[in-house]
Protein backbone atom coordinates (compact mmCIF):
# COMPACT_ATOMS: atom_id res chain seq x y z
CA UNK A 1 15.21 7.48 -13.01
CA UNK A 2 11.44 8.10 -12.60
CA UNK A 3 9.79 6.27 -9.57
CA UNK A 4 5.98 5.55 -9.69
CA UNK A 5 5.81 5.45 -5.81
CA UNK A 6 7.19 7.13 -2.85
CA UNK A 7 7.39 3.99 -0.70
CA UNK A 8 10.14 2.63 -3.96
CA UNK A 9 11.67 5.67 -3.61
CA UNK A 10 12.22 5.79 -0.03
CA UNK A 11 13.33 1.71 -0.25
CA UNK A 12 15.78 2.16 -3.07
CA UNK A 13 17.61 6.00 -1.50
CA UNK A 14 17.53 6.38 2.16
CA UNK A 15 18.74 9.78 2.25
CA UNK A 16 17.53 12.92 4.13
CA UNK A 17 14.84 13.95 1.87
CA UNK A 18 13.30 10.82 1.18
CA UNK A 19 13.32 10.79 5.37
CA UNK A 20 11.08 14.21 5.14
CA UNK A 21 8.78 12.10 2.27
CA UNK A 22 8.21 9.48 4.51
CA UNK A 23 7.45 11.29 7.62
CA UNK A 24 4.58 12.88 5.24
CA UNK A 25 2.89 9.90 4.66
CA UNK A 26 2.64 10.30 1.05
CA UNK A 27 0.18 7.42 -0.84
CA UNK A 28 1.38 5.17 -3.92
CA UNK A 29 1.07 7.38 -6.95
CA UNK A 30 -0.64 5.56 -10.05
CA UNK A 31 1.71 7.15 -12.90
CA UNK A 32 -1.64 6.40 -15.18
CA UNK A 33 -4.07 8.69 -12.78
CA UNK A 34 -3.96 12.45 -13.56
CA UNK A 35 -5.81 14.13 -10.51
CA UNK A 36 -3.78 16.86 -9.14
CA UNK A 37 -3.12 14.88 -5.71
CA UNK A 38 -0.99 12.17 -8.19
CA UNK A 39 0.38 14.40 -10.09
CA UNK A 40 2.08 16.59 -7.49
CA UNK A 41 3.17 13.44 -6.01
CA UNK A 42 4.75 12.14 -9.10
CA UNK A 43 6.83 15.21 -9.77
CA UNK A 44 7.96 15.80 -6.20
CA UNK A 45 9.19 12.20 -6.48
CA UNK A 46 10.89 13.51 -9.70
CA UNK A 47 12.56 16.59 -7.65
CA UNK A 48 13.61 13.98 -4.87
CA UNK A 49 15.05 11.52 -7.57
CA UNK A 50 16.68 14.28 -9.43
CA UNK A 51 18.26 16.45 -6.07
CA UNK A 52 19.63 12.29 -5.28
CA UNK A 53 21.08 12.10 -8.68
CA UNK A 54 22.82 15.16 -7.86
CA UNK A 55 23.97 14.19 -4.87
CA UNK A 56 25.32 11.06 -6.26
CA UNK A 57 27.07 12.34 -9.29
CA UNK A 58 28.81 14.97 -7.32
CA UNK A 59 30.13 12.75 -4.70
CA UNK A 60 31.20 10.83 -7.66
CA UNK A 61 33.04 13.36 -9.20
CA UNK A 62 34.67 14.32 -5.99
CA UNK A 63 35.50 11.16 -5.56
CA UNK A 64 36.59 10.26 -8.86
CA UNK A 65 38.75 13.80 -8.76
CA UNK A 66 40.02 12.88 -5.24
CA UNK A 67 41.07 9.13 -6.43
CA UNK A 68 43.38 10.81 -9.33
CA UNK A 69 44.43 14.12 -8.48
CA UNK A 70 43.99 14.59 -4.82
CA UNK A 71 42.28 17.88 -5.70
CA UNK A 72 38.93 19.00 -6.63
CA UNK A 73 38.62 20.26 -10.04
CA UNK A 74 36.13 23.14 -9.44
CA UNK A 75 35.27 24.06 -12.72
CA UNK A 76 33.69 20.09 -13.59
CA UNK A 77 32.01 21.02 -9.97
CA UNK A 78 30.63 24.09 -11.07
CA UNK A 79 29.11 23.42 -14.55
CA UNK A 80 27.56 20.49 -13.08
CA UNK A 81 25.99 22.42 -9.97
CA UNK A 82 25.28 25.16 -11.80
CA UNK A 83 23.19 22.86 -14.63
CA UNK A 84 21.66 20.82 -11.92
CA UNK A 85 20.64 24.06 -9.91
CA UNK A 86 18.74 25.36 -13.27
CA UNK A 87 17.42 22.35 -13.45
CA UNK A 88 16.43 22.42 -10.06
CA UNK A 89 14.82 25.55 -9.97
CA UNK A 90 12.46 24.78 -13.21
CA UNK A 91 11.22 21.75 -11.50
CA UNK A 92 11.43 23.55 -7.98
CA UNK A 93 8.90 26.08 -9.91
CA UNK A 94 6.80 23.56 -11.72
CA UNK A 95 6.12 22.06 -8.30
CA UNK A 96 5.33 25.68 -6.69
CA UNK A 97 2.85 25.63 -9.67
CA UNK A 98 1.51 22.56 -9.17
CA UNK A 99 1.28 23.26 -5.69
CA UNK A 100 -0.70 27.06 -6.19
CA UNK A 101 -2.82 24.83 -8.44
CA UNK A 102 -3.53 22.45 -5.48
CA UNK A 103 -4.09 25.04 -3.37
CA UNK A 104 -6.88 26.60 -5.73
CA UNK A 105 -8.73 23.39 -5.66
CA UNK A 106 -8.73 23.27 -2.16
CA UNK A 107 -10.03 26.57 -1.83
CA UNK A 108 -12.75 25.62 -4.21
CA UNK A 109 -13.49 22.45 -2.42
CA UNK A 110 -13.65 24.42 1.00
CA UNK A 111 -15.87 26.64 -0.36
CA UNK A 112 -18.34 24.02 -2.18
CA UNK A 113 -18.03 21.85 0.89
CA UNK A 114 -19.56 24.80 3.46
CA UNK A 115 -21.85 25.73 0.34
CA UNK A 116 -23.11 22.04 0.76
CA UNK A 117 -22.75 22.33 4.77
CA UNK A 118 -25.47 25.27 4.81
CA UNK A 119 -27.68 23.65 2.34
CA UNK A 120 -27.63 20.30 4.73
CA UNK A 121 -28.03 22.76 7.93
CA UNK A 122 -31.16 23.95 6.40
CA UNK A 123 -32.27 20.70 4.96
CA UNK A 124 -31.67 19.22 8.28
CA UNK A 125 -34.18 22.08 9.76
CA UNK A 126 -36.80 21.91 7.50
CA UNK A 127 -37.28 18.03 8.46
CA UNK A 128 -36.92 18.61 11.93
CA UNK A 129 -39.92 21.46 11.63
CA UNK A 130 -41.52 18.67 9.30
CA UNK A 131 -41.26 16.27 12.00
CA UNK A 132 -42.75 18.12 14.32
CA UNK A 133 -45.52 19.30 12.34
CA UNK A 134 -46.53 15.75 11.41
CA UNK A 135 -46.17 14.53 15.57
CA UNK A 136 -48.89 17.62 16.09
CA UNK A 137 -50.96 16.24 13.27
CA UNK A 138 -50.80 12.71 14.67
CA UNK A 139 -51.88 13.49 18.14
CA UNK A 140 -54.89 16.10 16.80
CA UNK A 141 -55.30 12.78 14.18
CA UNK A 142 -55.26 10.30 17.63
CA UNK A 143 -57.54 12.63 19.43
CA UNK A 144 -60.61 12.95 17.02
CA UNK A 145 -60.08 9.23 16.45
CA UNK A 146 -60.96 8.50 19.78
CA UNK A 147 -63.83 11.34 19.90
CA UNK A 148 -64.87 9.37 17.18
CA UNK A 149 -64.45 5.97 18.60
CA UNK A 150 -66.28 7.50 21.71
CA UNK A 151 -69.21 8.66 19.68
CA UNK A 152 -69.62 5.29 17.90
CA UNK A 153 -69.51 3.61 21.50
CA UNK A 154 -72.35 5.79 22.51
CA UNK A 155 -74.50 5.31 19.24
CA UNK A 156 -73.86 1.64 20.09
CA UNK A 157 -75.27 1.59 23.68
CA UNK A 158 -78.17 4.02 22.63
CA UNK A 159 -79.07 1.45 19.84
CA UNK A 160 -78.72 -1.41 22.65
CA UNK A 161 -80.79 0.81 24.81
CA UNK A 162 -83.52 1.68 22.23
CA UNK A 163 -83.55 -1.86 21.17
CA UNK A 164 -84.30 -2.52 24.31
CA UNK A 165 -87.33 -0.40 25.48
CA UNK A 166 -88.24 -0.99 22.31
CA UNK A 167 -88.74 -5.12 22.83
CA UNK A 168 -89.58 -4.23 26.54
CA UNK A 169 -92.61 -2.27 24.90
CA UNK A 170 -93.96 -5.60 22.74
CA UNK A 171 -94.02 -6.84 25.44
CA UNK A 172 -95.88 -4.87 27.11
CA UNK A 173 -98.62 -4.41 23.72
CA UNK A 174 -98.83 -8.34 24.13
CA UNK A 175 -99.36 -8.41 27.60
CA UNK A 176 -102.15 -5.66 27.21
């Protein structure tokens, strides 16, 4: 029996290894989503359901065997370990493949993550010199504003003032 989720899984078989699965905290598995993360999770869910199988069907037979004979018969033991164990082992390696993929892809995303890192670094110290740059360029900017603000403020009173001698000097023609 396939399970789409590891929380079903560890619900419907309490057993040891569904006790190590839930200690890792693995998320619901969409059985429609193929990234790698699902995937892996899907088919160590497979493994668990399939090593639980086993473990049912040979308690079964050892029971069954027990029930009618009072011994073991070895050989139905053995052919059914034996296929289970093959079985095993190709999904055992499927998962180590799965896995090696995973860990590839991690790799990759390490690398393209401090790829991104050092282009942000530099980003991030180009706008800082930026920043700067433009607070220089505002103050000189503030400065000659108010050298120019100054200057206009002196045109203004030497206008007043030459306005002034300039009336006071009328007055004086019209006087004379």
């Amino acid at each position: 029996m396939m399970v789409g989720c590891l929380n079903t899984f560890c619900r419907d078989k309490p057993d040891v290894w569904v006790e190590i699965a839930i200690q890792s905290k693995w998320h619901q598995h969409d059985p429609q989503c193929q990234c790698s993360y699902c995937e892996v999770g899907r088919s160590t869910l497979y493994t668990l359901d399939f090593i639980f199988s086993l473990r049912v069907e040979t308690s079964s037979i050892t029971t069954e065997t027990n029930i009618f004979t009072k011994v073991p018969d070895n050989s139905q033991l053995e052919n059914v370990a034996s296929t289970s164990f093959e079985e095993t082992a190709d999904r055992l390696e499927q998962l180590m493949k799965s896995m090696e993929g995973l860990l590839s892809d991690v790799e990759t995303l390490r690398s393209q993550c401090s790829h991104q890192a050092n282009e942000l670094m530099t980003a991030a110290t180009d706008l800082r010199k930026q920043q700067e740059e433009l607070r220089e360029s505002y103050t000189e900017f503030s400065k000659e504003m108010q050298e120019i603000m100054d200057t206009v403020d002196e045109l203004f009173d030497t206008k007043s003032a030459f306005d002034a001698k300039e009336m006071e000097t009328q007055k004086l023609t019209r006087q004379l």
